[in-house]
PDB file of N, CA and C in Angstrom:
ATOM      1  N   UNK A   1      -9.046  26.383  10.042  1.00  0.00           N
ATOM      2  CA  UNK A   1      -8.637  26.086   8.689  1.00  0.00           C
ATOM      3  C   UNK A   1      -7.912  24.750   8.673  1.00  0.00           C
ATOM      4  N   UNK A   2      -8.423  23.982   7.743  1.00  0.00           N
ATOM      5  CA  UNK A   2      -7.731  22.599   7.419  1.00  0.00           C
ATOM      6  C   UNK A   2      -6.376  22.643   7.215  1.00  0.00           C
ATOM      7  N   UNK A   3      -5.321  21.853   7.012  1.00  0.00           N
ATOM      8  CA  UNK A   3      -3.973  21.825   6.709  1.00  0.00           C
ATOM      9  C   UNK A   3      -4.130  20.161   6.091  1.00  0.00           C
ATOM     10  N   UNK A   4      -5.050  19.628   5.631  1.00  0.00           N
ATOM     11  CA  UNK A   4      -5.063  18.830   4.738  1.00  0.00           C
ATOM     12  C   UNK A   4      -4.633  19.160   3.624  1.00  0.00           C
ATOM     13  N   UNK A   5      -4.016  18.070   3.007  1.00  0.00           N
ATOM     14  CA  UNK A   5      -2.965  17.738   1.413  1.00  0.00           C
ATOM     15  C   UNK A   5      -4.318  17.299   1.121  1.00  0.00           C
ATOM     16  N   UNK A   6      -4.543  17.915  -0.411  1.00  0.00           N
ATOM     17  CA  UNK A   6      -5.041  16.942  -1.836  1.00  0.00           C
ATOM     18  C   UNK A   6      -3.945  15.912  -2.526  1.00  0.00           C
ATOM     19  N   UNK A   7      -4.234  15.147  -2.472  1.00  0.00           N
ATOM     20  CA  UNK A   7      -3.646  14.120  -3.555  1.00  0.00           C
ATOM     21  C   UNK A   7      -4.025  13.850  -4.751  1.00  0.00           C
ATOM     22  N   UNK A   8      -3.296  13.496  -5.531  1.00  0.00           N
ATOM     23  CA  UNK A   8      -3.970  12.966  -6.699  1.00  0.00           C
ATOM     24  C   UNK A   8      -4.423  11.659  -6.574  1.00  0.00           C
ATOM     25  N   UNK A   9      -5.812  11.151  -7.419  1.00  0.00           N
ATOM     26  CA  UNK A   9      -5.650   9.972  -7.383  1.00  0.00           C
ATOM     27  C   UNK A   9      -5.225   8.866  -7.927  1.00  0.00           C
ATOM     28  N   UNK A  10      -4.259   9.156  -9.148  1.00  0.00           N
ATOM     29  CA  UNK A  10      -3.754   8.557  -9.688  1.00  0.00           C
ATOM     30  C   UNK A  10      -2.257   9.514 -10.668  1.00  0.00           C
ATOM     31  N   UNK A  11      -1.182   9.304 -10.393  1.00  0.00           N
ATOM     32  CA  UNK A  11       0.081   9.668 -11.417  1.00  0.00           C
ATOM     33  C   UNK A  11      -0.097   9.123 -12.218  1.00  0.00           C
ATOM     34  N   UNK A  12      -0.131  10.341 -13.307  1.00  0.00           N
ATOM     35  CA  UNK A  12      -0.301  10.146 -14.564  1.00  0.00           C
ATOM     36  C   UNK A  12       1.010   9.428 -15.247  1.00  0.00           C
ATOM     37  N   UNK A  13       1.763   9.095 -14.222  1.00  0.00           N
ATOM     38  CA  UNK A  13       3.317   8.273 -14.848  1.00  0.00           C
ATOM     39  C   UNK A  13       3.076   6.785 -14.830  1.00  0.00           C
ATOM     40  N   UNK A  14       2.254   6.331 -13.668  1.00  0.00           N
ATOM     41  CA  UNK A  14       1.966   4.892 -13.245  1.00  0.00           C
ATOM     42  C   UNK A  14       1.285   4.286 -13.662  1.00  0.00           C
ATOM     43  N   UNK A  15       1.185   3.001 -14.437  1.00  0.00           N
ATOM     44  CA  UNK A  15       0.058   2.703 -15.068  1.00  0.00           C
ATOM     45  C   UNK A  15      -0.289   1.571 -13.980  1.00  0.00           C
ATOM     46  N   UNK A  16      -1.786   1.116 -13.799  1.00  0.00           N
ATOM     47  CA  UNK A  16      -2.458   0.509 -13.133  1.00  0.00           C
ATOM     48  C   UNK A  16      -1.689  -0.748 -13.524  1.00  0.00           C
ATOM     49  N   UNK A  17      -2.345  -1.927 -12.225  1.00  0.00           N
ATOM     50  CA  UNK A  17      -1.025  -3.080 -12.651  1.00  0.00           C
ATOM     51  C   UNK A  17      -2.051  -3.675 -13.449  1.00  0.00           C
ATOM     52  N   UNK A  18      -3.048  -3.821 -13.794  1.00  0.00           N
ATOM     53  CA  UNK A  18      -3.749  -4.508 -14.751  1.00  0.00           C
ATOM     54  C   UNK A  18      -5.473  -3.788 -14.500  1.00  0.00           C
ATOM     55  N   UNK A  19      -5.955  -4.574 -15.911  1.00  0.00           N
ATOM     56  CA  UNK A  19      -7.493  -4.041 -15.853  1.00  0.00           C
ATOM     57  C   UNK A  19      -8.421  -4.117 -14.609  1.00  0.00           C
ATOM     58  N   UNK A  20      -9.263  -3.384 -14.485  1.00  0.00           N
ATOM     59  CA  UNK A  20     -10.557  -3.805 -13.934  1.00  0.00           C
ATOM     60  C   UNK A  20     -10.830  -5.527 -14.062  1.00  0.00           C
ATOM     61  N   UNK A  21     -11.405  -6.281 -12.860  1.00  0.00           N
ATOM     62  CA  UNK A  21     -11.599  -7.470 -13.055  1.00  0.00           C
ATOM     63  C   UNK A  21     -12.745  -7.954 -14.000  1.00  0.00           C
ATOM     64  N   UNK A  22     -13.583  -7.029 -14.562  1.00  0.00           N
ATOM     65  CA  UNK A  22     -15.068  -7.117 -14.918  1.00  0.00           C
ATOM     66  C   UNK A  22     -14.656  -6.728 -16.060  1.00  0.00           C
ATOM     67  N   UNK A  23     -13.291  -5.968 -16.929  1.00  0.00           N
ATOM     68  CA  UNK A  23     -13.081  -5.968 -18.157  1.00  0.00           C
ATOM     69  C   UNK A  23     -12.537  -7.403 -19.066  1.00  0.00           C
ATOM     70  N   UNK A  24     -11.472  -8.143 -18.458  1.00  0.00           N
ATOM     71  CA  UNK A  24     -10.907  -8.760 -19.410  1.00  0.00           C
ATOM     72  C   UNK A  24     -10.729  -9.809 -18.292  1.00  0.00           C
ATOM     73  N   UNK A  25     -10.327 -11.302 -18.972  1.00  0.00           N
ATOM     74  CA  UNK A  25      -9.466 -12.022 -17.941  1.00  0.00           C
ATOM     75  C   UNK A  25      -8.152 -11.497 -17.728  1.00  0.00           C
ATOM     76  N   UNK A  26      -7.242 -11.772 -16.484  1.00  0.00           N
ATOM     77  CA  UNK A  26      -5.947 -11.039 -16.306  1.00  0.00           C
ATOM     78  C   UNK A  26      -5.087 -12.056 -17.783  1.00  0.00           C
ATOM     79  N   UNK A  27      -4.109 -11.499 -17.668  1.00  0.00           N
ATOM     80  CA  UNK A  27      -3.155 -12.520 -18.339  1.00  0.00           C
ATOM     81  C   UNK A  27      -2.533 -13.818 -16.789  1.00  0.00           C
ATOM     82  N   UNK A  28      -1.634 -14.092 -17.448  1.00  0.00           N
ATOM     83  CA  UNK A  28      -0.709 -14.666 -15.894  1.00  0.00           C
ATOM     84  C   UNK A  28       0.309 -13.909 -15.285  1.00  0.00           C
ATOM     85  N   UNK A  29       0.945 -13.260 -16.355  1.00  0.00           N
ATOM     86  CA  UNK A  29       1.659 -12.158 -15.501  1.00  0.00           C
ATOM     87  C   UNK A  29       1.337 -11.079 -14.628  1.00  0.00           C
ATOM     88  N   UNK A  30      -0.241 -10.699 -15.060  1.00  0.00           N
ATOM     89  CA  UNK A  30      -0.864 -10.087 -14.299  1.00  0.00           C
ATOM     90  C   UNK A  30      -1.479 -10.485 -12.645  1.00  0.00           C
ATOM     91  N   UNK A  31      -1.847 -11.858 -13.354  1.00  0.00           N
ATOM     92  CA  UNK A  31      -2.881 -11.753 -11.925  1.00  0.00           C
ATOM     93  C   UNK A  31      -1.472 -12.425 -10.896  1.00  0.00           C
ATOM     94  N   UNK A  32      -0.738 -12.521 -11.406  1.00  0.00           N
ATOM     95  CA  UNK A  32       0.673 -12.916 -10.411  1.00  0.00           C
ATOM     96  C   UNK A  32       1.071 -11.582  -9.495  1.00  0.00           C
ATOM     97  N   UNK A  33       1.635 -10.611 -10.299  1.00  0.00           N
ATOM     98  CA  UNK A  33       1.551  -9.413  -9.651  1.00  0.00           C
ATOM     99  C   UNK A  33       0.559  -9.089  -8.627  1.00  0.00           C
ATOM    100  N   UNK A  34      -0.362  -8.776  -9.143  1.00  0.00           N
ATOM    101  CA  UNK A  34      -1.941  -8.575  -8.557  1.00  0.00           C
ATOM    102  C   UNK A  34      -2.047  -9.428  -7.116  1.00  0.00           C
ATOM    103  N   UNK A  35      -1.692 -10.763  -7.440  1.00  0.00           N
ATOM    104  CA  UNK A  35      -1.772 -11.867  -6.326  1.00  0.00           C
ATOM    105  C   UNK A  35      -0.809 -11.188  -5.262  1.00  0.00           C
ATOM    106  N   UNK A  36       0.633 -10.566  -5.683  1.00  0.00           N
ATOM    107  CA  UNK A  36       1.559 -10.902  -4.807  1.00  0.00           C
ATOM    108  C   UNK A  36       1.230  -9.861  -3.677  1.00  0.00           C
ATOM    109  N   UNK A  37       0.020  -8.169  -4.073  1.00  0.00           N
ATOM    110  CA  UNK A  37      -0.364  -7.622  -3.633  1.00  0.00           C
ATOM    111  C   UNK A  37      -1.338  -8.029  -2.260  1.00  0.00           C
ATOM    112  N   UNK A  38      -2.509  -8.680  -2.922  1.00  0.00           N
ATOM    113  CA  UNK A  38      -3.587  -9.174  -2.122  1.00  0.00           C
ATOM    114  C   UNK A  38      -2.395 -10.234  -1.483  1.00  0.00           C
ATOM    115  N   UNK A  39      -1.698 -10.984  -1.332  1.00  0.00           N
ATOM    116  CA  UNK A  39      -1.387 -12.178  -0.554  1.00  0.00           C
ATOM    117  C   UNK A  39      -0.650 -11.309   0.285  1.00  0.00           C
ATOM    118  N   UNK A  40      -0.261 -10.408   0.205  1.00  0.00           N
ATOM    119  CA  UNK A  40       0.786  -9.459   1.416  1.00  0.00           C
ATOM    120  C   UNK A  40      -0.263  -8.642   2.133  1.00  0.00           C
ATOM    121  N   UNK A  41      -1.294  -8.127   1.578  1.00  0.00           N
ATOM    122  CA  UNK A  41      -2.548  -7.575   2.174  1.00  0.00           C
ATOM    123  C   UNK A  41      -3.441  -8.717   3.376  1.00  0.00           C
ATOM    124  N   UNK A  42      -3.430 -10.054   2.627  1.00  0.00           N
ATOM    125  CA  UNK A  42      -4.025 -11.171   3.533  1.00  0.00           C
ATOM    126  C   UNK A  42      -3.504 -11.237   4.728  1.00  0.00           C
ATOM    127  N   UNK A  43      -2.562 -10.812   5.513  1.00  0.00           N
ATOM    128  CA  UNK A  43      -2.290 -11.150   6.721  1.00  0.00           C
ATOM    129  C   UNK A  43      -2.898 -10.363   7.059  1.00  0.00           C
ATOM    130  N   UNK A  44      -3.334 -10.083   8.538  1.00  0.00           N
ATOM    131  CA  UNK A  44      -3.913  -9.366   9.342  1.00  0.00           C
ATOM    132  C   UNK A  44      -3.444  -8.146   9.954  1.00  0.00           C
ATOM    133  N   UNK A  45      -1.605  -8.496  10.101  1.00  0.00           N
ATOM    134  CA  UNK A  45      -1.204  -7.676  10.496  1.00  0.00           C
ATOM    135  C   UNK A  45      -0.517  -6.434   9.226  1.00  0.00           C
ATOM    136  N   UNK A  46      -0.221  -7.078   8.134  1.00  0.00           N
ATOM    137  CA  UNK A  46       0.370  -6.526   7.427  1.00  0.00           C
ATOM    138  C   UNK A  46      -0.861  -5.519   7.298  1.00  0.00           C
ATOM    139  N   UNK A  47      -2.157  -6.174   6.513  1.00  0.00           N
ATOM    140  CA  UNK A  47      -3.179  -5.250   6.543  1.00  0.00           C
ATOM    141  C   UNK A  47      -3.151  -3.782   7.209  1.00  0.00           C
ATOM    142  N   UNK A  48      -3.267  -4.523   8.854  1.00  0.00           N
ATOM    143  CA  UNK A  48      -3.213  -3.476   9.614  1.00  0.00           C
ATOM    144  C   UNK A  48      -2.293  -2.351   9.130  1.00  0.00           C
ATOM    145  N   UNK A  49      -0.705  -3.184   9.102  1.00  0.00           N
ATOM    146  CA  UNK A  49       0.037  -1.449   8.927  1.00  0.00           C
ATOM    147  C   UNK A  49      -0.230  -1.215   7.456  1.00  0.00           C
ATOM    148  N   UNK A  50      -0.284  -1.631   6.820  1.00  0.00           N
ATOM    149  CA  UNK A  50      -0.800  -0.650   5.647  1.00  0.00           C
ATOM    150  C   UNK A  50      -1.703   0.430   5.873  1.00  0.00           C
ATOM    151  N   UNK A  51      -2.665   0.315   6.667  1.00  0.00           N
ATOM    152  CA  UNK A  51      -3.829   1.212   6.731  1.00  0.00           C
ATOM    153  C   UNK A  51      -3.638   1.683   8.007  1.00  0.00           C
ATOM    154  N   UNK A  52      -2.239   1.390   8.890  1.00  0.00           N
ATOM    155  CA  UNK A  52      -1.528   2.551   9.688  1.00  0.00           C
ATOM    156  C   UNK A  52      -0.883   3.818   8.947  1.00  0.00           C
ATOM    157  N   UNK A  53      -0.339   3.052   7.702  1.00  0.00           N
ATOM    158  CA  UNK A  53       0.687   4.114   6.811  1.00  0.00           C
ATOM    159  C   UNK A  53      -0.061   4.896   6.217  1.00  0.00           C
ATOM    160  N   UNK A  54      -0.896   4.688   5.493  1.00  0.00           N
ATOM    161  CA  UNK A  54      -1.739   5.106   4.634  1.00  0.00           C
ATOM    162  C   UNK A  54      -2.664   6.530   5.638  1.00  0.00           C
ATOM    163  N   UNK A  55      -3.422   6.143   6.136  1.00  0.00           N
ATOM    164  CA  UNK A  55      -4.080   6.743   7.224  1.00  0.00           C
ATOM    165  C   UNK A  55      -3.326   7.568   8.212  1.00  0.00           C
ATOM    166  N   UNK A  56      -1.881   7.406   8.121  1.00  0.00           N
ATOM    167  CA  UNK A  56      -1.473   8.604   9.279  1.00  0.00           C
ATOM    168  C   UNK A  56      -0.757  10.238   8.686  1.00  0.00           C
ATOM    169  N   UNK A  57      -0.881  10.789   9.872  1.00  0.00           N
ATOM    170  CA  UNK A  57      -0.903  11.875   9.363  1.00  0.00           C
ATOM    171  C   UNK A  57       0.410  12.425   8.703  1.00  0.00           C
ATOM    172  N   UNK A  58       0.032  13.004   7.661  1.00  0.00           N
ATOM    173  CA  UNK A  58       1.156  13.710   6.559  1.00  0.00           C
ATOM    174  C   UNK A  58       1.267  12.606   5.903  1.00  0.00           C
ATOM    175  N   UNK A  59       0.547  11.457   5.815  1.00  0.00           N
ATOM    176  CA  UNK A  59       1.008  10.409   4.633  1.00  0.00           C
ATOM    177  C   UNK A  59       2.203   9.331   4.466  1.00  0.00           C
ATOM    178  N   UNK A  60       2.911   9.546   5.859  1.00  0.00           N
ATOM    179  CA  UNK A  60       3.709   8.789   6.142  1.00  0.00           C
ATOM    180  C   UNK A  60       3.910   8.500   7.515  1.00  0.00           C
ATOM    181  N   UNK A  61       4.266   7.388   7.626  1.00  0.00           N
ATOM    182  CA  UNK A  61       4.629   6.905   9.017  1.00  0.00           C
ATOM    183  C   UNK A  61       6.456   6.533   9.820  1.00  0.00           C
ATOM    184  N   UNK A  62       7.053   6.847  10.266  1.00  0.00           N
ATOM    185  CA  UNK A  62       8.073   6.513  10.949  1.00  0.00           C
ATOM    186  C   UNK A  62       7.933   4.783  11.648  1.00  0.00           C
ATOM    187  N   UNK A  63       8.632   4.113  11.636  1.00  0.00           N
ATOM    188  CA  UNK A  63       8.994   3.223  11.515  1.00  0.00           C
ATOM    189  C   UNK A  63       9.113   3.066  13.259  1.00  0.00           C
ATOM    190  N   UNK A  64       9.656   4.101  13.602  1.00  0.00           N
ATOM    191  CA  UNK A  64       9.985   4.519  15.164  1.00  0.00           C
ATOM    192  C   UNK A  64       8.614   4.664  15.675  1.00  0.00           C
ATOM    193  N   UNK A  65       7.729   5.082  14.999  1.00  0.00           N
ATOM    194  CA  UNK A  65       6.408   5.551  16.178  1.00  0.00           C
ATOM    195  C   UNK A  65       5.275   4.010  15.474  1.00  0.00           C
ATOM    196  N   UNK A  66       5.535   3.098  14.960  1.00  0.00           N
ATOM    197  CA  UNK A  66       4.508   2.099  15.135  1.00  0.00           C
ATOM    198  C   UNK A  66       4.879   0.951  15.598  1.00  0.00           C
ATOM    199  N   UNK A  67       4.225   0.526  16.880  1.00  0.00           N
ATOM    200  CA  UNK A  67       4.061   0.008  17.775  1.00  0.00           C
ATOM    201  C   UNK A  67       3.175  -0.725  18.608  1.00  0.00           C
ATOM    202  N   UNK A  68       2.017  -0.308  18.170  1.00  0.00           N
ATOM    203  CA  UNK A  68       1.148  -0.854  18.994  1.00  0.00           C
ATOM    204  C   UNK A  68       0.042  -1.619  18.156  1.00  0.00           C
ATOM    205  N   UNK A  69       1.014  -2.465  17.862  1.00  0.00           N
ATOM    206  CA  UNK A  69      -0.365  -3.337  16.529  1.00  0.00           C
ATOM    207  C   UNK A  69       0.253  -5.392  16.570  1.00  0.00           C
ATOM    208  N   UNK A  70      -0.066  -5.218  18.366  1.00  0.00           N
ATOM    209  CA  UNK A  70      -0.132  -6.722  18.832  1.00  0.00           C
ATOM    210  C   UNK A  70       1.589  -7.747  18.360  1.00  0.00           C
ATOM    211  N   UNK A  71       2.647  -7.272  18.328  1.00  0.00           N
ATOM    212  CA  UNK A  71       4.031  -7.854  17.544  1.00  0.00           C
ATOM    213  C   UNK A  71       4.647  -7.055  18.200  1.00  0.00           C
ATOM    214  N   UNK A  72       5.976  -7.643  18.208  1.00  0.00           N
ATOM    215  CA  UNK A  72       7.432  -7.111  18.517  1.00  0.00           C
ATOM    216  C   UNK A  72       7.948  -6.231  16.996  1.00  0.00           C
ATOM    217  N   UNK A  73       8.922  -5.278  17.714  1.00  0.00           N
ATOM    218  CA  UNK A  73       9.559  -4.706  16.842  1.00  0.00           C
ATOM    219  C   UNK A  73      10.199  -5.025  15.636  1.00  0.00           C
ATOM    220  N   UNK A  74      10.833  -6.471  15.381  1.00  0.00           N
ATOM    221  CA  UNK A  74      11.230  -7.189  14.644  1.00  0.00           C
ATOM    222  C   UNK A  74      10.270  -7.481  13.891  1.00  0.00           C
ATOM    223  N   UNK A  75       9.342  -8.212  14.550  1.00  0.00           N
ATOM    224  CA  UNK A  75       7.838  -8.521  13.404  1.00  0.00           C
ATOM    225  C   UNK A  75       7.217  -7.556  12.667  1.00  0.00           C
ATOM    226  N   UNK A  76       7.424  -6.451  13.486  1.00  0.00           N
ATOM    227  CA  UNK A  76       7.106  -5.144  12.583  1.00  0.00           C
ATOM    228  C   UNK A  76       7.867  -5.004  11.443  1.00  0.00           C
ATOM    229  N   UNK A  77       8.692  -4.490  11.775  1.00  0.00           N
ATOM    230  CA  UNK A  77      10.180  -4.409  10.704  1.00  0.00           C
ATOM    231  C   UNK A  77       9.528  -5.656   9.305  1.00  0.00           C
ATOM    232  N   UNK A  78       9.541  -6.874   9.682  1.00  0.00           N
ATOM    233  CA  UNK A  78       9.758  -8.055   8.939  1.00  0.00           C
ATOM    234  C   UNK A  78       8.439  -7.573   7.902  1.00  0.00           C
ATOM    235  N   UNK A  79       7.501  -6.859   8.270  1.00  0.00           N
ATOM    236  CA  UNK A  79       5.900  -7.518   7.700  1.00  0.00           C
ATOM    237  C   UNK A  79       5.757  -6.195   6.680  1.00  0.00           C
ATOM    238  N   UNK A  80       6.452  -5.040   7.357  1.00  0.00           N
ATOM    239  CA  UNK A  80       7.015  -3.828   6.524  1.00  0.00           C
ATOM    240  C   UNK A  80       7.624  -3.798   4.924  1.00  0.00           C
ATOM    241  N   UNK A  81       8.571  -4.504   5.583  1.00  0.00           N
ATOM    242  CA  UNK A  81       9.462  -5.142   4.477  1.00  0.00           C
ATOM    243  C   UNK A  81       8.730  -5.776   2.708  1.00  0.00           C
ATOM    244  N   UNK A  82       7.846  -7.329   3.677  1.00  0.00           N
ATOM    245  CA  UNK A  82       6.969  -7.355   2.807  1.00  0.00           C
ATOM    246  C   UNK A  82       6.023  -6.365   1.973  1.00  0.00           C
ATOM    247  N   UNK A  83       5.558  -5.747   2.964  1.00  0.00           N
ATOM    248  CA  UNK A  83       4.577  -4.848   2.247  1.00  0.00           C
ATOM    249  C   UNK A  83       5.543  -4.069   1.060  1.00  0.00           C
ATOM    250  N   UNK A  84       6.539  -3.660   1.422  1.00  0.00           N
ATOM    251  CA  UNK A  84       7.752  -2.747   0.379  1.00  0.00           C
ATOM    252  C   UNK A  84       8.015  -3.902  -0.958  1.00  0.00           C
ATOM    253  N   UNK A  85       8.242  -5.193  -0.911  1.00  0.00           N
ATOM    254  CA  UNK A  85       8.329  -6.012  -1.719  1.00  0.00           C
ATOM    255  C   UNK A  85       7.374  -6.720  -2.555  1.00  0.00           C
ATOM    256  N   UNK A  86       5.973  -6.000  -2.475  1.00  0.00           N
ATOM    257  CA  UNK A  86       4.827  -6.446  -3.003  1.00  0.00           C
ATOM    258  C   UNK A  86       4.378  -5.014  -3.541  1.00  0.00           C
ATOM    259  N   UNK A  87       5.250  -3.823  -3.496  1.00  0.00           N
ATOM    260  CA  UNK A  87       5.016  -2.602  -3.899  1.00  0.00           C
ATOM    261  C   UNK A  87       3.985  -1.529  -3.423  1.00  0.00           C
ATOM    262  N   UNK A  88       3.722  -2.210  -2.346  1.00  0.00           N
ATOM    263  CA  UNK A  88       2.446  -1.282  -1.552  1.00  0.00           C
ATOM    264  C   UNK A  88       2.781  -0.292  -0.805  1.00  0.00           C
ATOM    265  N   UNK A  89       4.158  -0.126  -0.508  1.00  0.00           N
ATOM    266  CA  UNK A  89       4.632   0.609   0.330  1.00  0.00           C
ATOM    267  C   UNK A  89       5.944   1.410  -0.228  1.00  0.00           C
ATOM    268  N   UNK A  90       6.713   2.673  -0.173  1.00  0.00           N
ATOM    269  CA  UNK A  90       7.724   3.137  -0.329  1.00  0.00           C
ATOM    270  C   UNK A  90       8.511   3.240   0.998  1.00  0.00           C
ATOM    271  N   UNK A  91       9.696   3.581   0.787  1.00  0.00           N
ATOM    272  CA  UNK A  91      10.463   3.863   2.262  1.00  0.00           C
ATOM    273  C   UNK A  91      11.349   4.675   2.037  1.00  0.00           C
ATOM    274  N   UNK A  92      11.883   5.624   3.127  1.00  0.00           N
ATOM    275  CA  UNK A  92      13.501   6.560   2.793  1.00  0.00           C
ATOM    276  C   UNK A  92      13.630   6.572   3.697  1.00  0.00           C
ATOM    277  N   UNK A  93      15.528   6.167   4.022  1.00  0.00           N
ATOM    278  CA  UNK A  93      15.851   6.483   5.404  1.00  0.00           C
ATOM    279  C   UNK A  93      16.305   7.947   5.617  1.00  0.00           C
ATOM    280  N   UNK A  94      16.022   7.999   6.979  1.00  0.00           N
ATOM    281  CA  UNK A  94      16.341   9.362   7.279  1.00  0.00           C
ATOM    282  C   UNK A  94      17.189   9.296   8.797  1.00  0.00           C
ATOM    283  N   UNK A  95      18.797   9.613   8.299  1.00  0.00           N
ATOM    284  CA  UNK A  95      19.279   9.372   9.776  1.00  0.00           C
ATOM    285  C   UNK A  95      19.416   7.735   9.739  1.00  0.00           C
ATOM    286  N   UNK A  96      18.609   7.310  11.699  1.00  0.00           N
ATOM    287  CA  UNK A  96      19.065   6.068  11.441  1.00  0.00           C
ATOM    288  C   UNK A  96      17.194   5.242  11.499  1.00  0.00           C
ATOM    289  N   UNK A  97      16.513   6.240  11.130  1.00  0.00           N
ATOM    290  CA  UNK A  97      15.276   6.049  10.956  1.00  0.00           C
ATOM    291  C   UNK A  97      14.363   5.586   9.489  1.00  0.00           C
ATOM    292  N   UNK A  98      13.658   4.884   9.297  1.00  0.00           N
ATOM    293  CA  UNK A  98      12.809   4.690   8.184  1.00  0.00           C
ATOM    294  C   UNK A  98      11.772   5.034   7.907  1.00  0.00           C
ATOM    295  N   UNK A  99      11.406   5.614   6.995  1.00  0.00           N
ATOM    296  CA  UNK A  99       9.515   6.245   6.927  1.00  0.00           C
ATOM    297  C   UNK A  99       8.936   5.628   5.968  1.00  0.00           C
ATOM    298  N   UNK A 100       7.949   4.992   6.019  1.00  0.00           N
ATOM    299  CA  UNK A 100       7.097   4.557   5.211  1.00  0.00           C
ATOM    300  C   UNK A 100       5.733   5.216   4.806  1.00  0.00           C
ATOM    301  N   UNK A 101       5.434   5.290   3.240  1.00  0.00           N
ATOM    302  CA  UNK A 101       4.641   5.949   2.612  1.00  0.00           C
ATOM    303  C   UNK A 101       3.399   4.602   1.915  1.00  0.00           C
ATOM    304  N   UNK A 102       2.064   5.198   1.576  1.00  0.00           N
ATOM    305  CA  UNK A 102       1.846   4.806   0.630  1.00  0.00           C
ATOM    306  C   UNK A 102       1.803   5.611  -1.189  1.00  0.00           C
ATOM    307  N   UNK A 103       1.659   5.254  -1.847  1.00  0.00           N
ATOM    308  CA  UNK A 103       1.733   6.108  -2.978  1.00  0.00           C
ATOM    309  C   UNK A 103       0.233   6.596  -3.117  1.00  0.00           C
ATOM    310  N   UNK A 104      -0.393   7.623  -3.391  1.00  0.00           N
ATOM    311  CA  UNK A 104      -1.482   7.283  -4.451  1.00  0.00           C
ATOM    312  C   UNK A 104      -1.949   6.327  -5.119  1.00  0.00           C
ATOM    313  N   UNK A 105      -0.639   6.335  -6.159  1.00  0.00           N
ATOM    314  CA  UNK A 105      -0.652   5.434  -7.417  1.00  0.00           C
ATOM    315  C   UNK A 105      -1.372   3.988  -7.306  1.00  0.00           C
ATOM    316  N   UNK A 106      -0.575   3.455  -5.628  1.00  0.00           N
ATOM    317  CA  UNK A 106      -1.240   1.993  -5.279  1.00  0.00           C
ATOM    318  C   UNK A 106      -2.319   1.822  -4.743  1.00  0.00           C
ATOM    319  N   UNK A 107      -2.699   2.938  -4.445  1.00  0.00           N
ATOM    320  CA  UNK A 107      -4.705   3.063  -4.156  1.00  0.00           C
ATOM    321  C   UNK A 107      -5.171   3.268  -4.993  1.00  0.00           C
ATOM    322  N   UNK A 108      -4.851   3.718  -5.792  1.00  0.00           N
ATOM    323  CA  UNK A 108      -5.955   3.558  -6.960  1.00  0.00           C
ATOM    324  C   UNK A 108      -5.993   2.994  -8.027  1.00  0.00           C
ATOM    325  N   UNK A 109      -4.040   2.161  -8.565  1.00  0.00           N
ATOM    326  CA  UNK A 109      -4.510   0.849  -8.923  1.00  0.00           C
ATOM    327  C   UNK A 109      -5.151  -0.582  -8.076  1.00  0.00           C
ATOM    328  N   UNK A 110      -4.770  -0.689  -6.790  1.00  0.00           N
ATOM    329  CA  UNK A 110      -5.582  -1.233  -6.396  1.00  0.00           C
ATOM    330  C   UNK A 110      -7.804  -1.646  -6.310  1.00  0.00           C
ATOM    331  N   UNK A 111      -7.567   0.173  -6.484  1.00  0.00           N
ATOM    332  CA  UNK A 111      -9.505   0.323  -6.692  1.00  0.00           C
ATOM    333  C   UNK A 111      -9.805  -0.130  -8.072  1.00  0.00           C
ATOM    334  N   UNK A 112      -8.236   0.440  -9.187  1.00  0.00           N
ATOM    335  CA  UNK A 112      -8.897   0.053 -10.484  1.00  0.00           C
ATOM    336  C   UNK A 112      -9.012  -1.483 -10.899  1.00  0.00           C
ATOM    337  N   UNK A 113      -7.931  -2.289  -9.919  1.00  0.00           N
ATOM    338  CA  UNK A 113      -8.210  -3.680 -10.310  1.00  0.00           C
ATOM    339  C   UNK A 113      -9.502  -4.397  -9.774  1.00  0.00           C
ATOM    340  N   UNK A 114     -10.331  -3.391  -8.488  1.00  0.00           N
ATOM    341  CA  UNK A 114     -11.839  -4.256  -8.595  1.00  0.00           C
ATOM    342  C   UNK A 114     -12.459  -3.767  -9.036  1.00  0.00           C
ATOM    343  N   UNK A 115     -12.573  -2.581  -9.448  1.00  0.00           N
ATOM    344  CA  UNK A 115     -13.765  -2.156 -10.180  1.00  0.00           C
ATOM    345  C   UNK A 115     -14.723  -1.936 -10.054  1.00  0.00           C
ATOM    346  N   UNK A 116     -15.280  -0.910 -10.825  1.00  0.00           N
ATOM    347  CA  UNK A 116     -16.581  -0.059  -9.868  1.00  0.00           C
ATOM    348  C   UNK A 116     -17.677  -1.139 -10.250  1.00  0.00           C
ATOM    349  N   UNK A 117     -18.671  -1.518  -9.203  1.00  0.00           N
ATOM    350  CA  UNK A 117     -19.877  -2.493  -9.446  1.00  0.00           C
ATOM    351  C   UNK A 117     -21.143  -1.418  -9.694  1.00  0.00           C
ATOM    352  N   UNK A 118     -22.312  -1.409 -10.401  1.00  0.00           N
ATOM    353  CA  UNK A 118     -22.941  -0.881 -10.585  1.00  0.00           C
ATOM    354  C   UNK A 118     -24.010  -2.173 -10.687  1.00  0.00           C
ATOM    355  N   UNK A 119     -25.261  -1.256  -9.456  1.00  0.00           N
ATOM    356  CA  UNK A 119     -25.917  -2.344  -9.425  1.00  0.00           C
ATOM    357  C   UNK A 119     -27.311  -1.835 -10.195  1.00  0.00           C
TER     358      UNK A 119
END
């Protein structure tokens, strides 16, 4: 028997940070936001831990157990950070430890800002 979580794919509290790209042009406030996402996603490494956090099990990651993604501990820490300041990431300390989450919410405004292609 599985012990997989359903998620939702979207909280109905959060609104997407802007349209589909194939609906409207962004405004500027939008595609600023939007930008500050993808430009924290553009590094390689940040990438990476995002889709460490995201992808590990129970939906969150300890701060203490990632490690092995080519950087020192500090660089970790630092690229974390970013990701938390571009909103891709949540955190709570626990003790003298940090856990990092992703939301739902930012996967699937993220999917809703490219938009489904239909060919």
């Amino acid at each position: 028997m599985s012990n997989a979580k359903v998620l939702p794919l979207v909280d109905a509290g959060v609104e997407p940070c802007c349209p589909p790209l194939t609906e409207r042009p962004l405004t500027a406030e939008e595609a600023a936001r939007t930008a500050a996402m993808f430009k924290a996603l553009g590094d390689p490494v940040r990438l990476r831990l995002f889709s460490l956090v995201a992808s590990h099990e129970g939906g969150e990651a300890c701060v203490c157990g990632i490690s092995d993604v080519g950087v020192s501990q500090p660089t970790v820490s630092h690229h974390l950070k970013k990701l938390k300041e571009a909103g891709l990431l949540a955190s709570e300390r626990r003790g003298t430890w940090v856990y990092y989450r992703v939301e739902p919410s930012v996967l699937a405004a993220l999917g809703h800002v490219l938009g489904r292609v239909t060919a």
